[in-house]
Each structure stands twice: as C-alpha cells, then as structure tokens.
C-alpha atoms as a PDB file:
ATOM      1  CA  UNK A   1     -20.876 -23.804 -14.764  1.00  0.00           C
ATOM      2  CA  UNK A   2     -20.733 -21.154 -12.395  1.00  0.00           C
ATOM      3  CA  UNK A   3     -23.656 -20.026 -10.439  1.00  0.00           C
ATOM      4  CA  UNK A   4     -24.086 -16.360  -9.328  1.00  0.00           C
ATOM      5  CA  UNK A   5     -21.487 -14.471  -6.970  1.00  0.00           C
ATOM      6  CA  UNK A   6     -22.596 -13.687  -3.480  1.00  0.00           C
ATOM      7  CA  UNK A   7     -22.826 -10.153  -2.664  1.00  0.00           C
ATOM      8  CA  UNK A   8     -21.171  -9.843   0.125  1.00  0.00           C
ATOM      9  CA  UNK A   9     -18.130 -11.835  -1.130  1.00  0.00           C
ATOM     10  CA  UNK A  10     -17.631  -9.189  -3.727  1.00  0.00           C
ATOM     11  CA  UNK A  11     -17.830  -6.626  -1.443  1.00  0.00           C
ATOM     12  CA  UNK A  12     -15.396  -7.980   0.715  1.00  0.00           C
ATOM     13  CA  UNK A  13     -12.581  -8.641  -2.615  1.00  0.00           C
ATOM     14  CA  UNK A  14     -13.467  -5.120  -4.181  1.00  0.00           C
ATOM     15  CA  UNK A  15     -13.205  -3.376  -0.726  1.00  0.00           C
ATOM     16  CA  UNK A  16      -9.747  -5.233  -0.544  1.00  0.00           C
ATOM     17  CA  UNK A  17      -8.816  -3.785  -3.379  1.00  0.00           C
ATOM     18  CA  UNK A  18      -9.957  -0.384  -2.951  1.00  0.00           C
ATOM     19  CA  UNK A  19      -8.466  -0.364   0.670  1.00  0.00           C
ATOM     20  CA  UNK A  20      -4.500  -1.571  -1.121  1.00  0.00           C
ATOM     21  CA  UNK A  21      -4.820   0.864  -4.238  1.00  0.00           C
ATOM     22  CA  UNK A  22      -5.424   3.479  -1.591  1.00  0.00           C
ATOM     23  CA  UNK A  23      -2.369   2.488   0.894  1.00  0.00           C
ATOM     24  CA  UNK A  24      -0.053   2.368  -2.244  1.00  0.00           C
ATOM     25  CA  UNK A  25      -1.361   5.677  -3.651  1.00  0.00           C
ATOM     26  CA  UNK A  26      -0.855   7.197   0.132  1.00  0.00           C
ATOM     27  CA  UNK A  27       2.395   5.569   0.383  1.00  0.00           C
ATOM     28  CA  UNK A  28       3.293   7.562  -2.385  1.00  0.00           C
ATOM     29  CA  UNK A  29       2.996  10.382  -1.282  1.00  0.00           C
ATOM     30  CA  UNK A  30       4.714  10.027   2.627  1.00  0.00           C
ATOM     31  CA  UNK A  31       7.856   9.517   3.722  1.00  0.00           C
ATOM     32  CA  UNK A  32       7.420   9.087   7.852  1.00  0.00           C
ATOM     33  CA  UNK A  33       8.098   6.602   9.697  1.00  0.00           C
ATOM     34  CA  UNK A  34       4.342   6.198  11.076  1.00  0.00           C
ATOM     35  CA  UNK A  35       2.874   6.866   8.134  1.00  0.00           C
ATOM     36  CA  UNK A  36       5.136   3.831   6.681  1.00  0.00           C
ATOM     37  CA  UNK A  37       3.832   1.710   9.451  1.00  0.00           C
ATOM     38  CA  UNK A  38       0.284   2.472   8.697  1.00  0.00           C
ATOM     39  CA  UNK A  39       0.785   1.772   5.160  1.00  0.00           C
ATOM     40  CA  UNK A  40       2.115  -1.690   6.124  1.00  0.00           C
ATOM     41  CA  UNK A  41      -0.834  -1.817   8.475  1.00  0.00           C
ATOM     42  CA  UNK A  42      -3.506  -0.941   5.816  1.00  0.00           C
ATOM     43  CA  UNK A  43      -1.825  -3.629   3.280  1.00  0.00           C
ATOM     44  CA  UNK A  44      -2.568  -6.176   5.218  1.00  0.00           C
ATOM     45  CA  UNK A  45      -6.168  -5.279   6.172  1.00  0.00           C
ATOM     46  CA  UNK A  46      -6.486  -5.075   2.550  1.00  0.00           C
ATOM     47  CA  UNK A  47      -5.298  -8.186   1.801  1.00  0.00           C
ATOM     48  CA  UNK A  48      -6.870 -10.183   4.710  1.00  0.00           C
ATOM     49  CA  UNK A  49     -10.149  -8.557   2.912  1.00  0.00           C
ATOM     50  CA  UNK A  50      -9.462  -9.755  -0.349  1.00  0.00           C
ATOM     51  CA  UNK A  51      -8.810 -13.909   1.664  1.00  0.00           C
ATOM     52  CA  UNK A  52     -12.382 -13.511   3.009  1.00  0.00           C
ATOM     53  CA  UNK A  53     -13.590 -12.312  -0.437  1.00  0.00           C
ATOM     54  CA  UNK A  54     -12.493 -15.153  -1.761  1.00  0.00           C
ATOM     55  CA  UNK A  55     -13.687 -17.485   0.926  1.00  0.00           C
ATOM     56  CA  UNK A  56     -17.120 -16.054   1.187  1.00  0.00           C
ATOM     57  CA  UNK A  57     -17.423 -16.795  -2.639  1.00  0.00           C
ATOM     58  CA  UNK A  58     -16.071 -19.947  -2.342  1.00  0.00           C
ATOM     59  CA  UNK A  59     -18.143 -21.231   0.485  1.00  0.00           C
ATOM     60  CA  UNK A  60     -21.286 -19.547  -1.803  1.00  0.00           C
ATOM     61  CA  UNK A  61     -20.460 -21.593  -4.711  1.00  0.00           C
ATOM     62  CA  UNK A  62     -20.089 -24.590  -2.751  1.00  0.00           C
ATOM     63  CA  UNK A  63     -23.753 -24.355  -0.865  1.00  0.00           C
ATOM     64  CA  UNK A  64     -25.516 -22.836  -3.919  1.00  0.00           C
ATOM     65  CA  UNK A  65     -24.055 -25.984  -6.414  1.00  0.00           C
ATOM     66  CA  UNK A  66     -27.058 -27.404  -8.216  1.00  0.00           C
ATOM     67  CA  UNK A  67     -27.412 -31.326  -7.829  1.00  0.00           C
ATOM     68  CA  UNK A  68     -25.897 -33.387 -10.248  1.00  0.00           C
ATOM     69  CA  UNK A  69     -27.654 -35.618 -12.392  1.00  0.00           C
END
C-alpha cells in the first residue's frame, strides 16, 4: 500500500504543471519569434519539474516503506 506523498514532491509535479498549462496558454496568444523560443524554454522547465516531482516521490516512497514481515 502506499504510504503518504512527500510535500515537496508534489510541489515540484503540480508546479510542473502549472508552469506548462501557462506556456501553452501564452503560446496561444503570441506569434514572435522570441516569445516562441521562450515558450519552448518554459516547456521544458516545466517538464524537467514534473521528472523531479516524480523522483522526489519516488525516492520518498522508497525511504518511508514500512518493513516487511
């Protein structure tokens, strides 16, 4: 069963997520060639986020794992 999420892993996937809703919404909306290179830009800072969500919760439920009987 799975034991409680850290904290800061959640942080770090949900700020991922906020950070590539908000480059798509802005990418929207622009049409210059800067502005297209800082919505590639922000993409991936979002989605390196969401990879260290993910490992921070992974490394979390691997120390917190209760002993097995």
């Amino acid at each position: 069963m799975l034991g409680r999420p850290s904290r800061p892993g959640v942080a770090l996937l949900l700020g991922g997520v906020l950070v590539l809703f908000v480059s798509v919404i802005a990418q929207l909306a622009v049409t210059d060639g800067l502005a297209e290179t800082l919505w590639v830009a922000a993409s991936i800072g979002g989605a390196l986020l969401i990879v260290a969500g993910i490992a921070v919760l992974v490394r979390h439920q691997r120390t917190t794992r209760p002993p097995e009987d």
